[in-house]
Protein backbone atom coordinates (compact mmCIF):
# COMPACT_ATOMS: atom_id res chain seq x y z
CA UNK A 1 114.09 101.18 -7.85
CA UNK A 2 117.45 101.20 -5.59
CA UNK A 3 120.75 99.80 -7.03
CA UNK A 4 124.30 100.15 -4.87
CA UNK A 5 127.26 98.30 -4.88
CA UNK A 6 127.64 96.89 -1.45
CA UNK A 7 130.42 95.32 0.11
CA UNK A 8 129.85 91.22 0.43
CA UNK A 9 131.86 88.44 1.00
CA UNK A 10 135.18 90.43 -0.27
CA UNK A 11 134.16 92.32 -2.98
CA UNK A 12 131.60 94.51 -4.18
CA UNK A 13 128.60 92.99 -5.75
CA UNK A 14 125.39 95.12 -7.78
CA UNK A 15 122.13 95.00 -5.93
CA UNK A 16 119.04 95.87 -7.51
CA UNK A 17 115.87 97.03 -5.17
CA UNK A 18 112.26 97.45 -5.80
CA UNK A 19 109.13 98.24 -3.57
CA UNK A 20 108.94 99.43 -0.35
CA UNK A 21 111.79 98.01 2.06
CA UNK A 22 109.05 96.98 4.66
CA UNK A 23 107.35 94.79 2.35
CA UNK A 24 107.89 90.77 2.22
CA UNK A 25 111.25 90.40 0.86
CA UNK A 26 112.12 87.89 -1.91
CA UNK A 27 115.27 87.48 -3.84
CA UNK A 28 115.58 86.79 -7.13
CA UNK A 29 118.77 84.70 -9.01
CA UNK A 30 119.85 84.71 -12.30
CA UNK A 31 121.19 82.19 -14.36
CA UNK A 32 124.89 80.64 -15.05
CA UNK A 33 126.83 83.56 -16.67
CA UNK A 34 124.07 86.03 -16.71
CA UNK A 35 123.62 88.63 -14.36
CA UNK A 36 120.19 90.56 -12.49
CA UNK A 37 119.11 92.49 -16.32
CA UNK A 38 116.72 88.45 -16.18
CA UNK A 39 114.45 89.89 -14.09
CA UNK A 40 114.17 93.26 -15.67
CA UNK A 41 110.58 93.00 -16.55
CA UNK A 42 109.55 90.85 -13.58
CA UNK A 43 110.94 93.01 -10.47
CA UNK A 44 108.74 96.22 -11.03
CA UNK A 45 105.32 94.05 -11.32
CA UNK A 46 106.54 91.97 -8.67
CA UNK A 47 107.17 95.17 -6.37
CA UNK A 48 104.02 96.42 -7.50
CA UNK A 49 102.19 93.63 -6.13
CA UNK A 50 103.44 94.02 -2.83
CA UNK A 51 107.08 92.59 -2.46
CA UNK A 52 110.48 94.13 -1.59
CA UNK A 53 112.18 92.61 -4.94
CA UNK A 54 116.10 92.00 -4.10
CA UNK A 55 118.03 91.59 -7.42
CA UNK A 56 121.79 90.84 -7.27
CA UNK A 57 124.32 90.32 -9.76
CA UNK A 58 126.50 87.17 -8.54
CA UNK A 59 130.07 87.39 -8.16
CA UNK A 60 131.92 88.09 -11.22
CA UNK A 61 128.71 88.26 -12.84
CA UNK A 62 127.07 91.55 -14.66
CA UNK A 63 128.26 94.77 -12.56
CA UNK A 64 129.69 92.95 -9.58
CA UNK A 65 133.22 92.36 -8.66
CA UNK A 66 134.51 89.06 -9.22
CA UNK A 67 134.99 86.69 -6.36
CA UNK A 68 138.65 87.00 -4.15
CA UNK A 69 139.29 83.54 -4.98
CA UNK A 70 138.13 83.92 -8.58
CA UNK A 71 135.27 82.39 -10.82
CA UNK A 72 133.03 79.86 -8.83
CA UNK A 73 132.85 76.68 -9.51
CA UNK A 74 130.70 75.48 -6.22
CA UNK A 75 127.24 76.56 -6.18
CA UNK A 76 127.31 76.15 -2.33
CA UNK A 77 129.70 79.37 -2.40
CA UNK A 78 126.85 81.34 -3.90
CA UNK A 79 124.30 79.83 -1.39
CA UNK A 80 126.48 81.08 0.97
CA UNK A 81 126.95 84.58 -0.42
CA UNK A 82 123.58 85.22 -0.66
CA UNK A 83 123.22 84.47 3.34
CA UNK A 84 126.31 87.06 3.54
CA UNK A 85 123.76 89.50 1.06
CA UNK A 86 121.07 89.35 3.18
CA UNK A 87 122.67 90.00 6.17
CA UNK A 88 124.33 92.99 4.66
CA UNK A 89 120.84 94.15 4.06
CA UNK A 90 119.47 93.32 7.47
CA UNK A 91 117.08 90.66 6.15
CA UNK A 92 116.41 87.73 8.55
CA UNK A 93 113.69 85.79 6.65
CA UNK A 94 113.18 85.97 2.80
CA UNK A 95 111.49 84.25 -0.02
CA UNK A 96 113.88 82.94 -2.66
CA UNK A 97 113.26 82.49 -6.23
CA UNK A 98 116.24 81.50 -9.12
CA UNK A 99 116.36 80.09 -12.11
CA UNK A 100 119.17 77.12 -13.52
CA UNK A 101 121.86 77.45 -11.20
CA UNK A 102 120.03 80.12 -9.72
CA UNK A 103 117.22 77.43 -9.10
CA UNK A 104 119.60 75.09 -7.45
CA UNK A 105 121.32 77.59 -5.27
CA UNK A 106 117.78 78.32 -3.92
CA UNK A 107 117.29 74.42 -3.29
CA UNK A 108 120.35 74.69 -1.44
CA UNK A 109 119.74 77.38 0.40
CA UNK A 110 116.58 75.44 1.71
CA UNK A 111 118.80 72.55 2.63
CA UNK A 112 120.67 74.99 4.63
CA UNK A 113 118.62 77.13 6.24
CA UNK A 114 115.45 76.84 5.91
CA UNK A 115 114.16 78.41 8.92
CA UNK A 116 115.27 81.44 7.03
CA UNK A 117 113.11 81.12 4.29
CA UNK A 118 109.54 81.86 3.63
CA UNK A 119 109.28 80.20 0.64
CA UNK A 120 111.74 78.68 -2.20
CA UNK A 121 110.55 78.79 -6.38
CA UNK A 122 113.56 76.48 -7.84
CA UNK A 123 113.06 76.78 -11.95
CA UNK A 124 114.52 74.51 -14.24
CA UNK A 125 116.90 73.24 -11.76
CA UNK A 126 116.67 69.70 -10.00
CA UNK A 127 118.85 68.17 -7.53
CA UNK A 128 121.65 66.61 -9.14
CA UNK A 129 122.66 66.62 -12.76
CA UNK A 130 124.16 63.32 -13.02
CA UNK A 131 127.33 65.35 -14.16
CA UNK A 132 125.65 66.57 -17.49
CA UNK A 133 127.10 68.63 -18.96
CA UNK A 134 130.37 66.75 -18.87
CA UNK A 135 132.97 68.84 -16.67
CA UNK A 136 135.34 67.52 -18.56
CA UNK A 137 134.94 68.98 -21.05
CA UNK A 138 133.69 72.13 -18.89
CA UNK A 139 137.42 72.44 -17.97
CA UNK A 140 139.03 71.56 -21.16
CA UNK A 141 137.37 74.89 -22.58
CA UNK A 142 138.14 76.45 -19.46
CA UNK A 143 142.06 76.62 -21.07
CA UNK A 144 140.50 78.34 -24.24
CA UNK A 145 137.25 80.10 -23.50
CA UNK A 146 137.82 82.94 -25.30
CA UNK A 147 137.42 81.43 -28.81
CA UNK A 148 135.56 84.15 -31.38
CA UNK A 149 132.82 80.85 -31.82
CA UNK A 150 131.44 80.87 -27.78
CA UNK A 151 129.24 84.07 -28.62
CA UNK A 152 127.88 82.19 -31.29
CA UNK A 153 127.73 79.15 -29.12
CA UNK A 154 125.88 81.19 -26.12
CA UNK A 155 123.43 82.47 -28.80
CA UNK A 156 122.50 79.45 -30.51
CA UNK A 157 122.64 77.47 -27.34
CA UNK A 158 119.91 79.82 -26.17
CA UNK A 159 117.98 79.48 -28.68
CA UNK A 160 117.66 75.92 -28.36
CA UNK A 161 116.41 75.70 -24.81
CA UNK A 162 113.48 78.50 -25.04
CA UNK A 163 109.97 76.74 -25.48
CA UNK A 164 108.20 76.90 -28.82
CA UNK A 165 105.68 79.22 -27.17
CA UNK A 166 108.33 82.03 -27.49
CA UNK A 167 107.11 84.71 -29.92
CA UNK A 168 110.23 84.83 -32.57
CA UNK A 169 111.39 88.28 -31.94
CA UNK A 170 111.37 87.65 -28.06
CA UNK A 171 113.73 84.58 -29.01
CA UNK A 172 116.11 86.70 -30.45
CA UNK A 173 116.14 89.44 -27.85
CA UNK A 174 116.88 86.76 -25.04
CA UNK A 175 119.43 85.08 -27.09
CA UNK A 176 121.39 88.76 -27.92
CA UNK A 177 120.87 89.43 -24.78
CA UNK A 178 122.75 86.25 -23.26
CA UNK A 179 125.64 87.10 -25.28
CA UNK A 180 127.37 89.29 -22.82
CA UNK A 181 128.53 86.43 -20.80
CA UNK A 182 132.07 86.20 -19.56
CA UNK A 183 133.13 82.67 -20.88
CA UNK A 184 135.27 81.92 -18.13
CA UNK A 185 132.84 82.84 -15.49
CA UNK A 186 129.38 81.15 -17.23
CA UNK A 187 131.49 77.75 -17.11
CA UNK A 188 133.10 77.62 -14.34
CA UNK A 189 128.90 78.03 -13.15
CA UNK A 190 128.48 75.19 -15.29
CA UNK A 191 130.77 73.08 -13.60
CA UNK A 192 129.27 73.82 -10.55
CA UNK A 193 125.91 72.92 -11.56
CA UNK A 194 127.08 69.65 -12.97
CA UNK A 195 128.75 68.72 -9.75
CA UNK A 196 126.19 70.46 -6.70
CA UNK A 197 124.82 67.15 -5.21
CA UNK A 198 121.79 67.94 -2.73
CA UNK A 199 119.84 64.92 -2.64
CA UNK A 200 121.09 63.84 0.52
CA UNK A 201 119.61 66.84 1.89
CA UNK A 202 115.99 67.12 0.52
CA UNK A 203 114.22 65.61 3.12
CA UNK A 204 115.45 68.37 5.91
CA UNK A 205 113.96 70.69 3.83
CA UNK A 206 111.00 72.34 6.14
CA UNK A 207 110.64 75.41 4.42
CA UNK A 208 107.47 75.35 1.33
CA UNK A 209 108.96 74.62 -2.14
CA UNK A 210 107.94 75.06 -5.80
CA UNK A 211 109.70 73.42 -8.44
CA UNK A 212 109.05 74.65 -11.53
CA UNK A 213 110.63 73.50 -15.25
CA UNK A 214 109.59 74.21 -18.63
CA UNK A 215 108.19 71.03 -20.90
CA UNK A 216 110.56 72.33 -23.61
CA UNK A 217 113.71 72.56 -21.53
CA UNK A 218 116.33 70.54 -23.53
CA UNK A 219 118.58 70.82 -20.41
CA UNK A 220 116.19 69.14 -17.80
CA UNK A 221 114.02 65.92 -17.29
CA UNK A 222 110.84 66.98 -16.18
CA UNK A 223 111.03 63.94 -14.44
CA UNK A 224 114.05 64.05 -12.25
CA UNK A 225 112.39 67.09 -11.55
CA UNK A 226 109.20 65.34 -9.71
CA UNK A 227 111.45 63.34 -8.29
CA UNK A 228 113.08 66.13 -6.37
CA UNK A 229 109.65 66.87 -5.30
CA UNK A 230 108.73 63.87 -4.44
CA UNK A 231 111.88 63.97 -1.99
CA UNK A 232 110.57 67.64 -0.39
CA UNK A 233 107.79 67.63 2.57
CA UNK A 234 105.04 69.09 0.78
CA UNK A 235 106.82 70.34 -2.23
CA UNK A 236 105.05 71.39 -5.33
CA UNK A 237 105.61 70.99 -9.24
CA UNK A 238 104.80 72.80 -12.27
CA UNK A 239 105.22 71.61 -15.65
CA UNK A 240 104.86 75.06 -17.84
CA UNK A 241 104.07 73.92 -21.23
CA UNK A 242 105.60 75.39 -24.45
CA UNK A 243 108.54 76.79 -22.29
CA UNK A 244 111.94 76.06 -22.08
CA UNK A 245 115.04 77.02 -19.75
CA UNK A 246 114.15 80.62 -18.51
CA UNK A 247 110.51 81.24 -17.56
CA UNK A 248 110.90 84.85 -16.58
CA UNK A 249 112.24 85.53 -19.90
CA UNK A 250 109.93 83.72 -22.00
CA UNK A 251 106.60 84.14 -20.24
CA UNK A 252 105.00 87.18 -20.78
CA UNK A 253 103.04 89.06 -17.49
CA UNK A 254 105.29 86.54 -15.20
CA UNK A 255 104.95 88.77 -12.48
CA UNK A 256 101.75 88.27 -11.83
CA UNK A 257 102.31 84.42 -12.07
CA UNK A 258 105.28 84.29 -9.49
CA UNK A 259 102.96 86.80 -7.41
CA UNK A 260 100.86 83.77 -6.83
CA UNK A 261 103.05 81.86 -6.54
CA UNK A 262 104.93 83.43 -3.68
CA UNK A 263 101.22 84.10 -1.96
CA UNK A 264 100.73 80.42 -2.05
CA UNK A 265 103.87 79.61 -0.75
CA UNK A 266 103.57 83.07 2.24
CA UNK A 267 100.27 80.72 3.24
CA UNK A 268 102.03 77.66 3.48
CA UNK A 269 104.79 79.09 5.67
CA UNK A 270 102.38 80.68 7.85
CA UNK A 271 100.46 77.74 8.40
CA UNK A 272 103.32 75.81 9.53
């Protein structure tokens, strides 16, 4: 494994690298507020299986600088910063997997350029939100974030949204875990989930897409999720039962599984 800090978009953002650097390349997105420590047990079986795993911490998030302009509130800025990652890197075509608004910044990446994509896994993210959670209220905290109750909040929040297939004690690690979030920076993602709006732009998706969203995700409708699906040429969906908002945390051995599920998706690019 390879981490640097490397100059992108203004600032310097934490980049995680495992495998060999000639090997399919697929970059992995963490969740609002959290940062590239997700994917800690799923980049070295991933690498092992044959990919180059990319790992970055988003602006402002984990070890990376924060934006110039400050936290994000558009999810279309991170789509955009990843382009302006992987041409840092020298990577033309990649796979692309993320989870929550890591998910949707994949989906828009698709929208955007999918000619540069081998392959998109969206979890527990769908198209548009419907402006849940309210960004409203988003903002209204956004004056007071710093309240000694939001640790609490992240912690108990998290563990409402894992899937009842969790083994306790792995609950509780994920849920510490997501305590390190900056307040300010985990809503202002928030806002920009509740307010990213790609469902204009499904259908120019050509690239091959998996959706994926846990039965137990408190935060999603499985349903709005098919839908999104249903709106992709050729997409795919999984419905993983007895797991909630963060399948690469609660799954066990989900390298393997997103091994396949990258293969599948390798195939389907190559066939078109």
């Amino acid at each position: 494994m390879n981490a640097d800090y490397l100059p992108v978009a203004g600032s310097l953002a934490f980049v995680e690298r495992h495998g060999a650097p000639d090997a399919p390349p697929v970059l992995c997105l963490h969740t609002a507020g959290q940062s590239g420590v997700q994917w800690r047990h799923v980049a070295p079986g991933l690498a092992a299986a044959g990919h180059h795993v990319i790992v970055p911490d988003l602006p402002g998030h984990g070890r990376s600088e924060p934006a110039p302009d400050g936290p994000v509130d558009d999810l279309g800025t991170y789509a955009a910063w990843c382009l302006a990652l992987a041409d840092v890197l020298g990577v033309d075509r990649f796979a692309v997997v993320g989870c929550s608004i890591g998910g949707k910044v994949a989906l828009d990446l698709a929208v955007r350029t999918p000619s540069r994509l081998d392959g998109v896994v969206a979890m527990a993210a769908d198209a548009w939100t419907g402006g849940r959670p309210s960004v409203r209220g988003l903002r209204r905290e956004l004056v007071d974030v710093a309240a000694p109750s939001r640790s609490d909040r992240t912690e108990l929040g998290t563990h409402a949204v894992l899937g009842r297939a969790v083994d306790p004690d792995r609950a509780r690690l994920i849920a510490t875990m997501h305590r390190r979030e900056d307040p300010v920076v985990s809503n202002s993602d928030l806002v920009g989930w509740a307010t990213h709006d790609l469902r204009e732009g499904l259908d120019r998706i050509t690239c091959p897409v998996h959706l994926v969203v846990g039965a137990d995700d408190l935060w999603l409708d499985a349903a709005r999720v098919r839908w999104v699906a249903s709106r992709i040429p050729g997409a795919r969906c999984t419905v993983l039962d007895g797991v909630g908002h963060y399948p690469m945390e609660e799954l066990g051995g989900f390298a393997t599984t997103l091994d396949g599920w990258l293969r599948e998706l390798a195939a389907g690019s190559e066939a078109a």
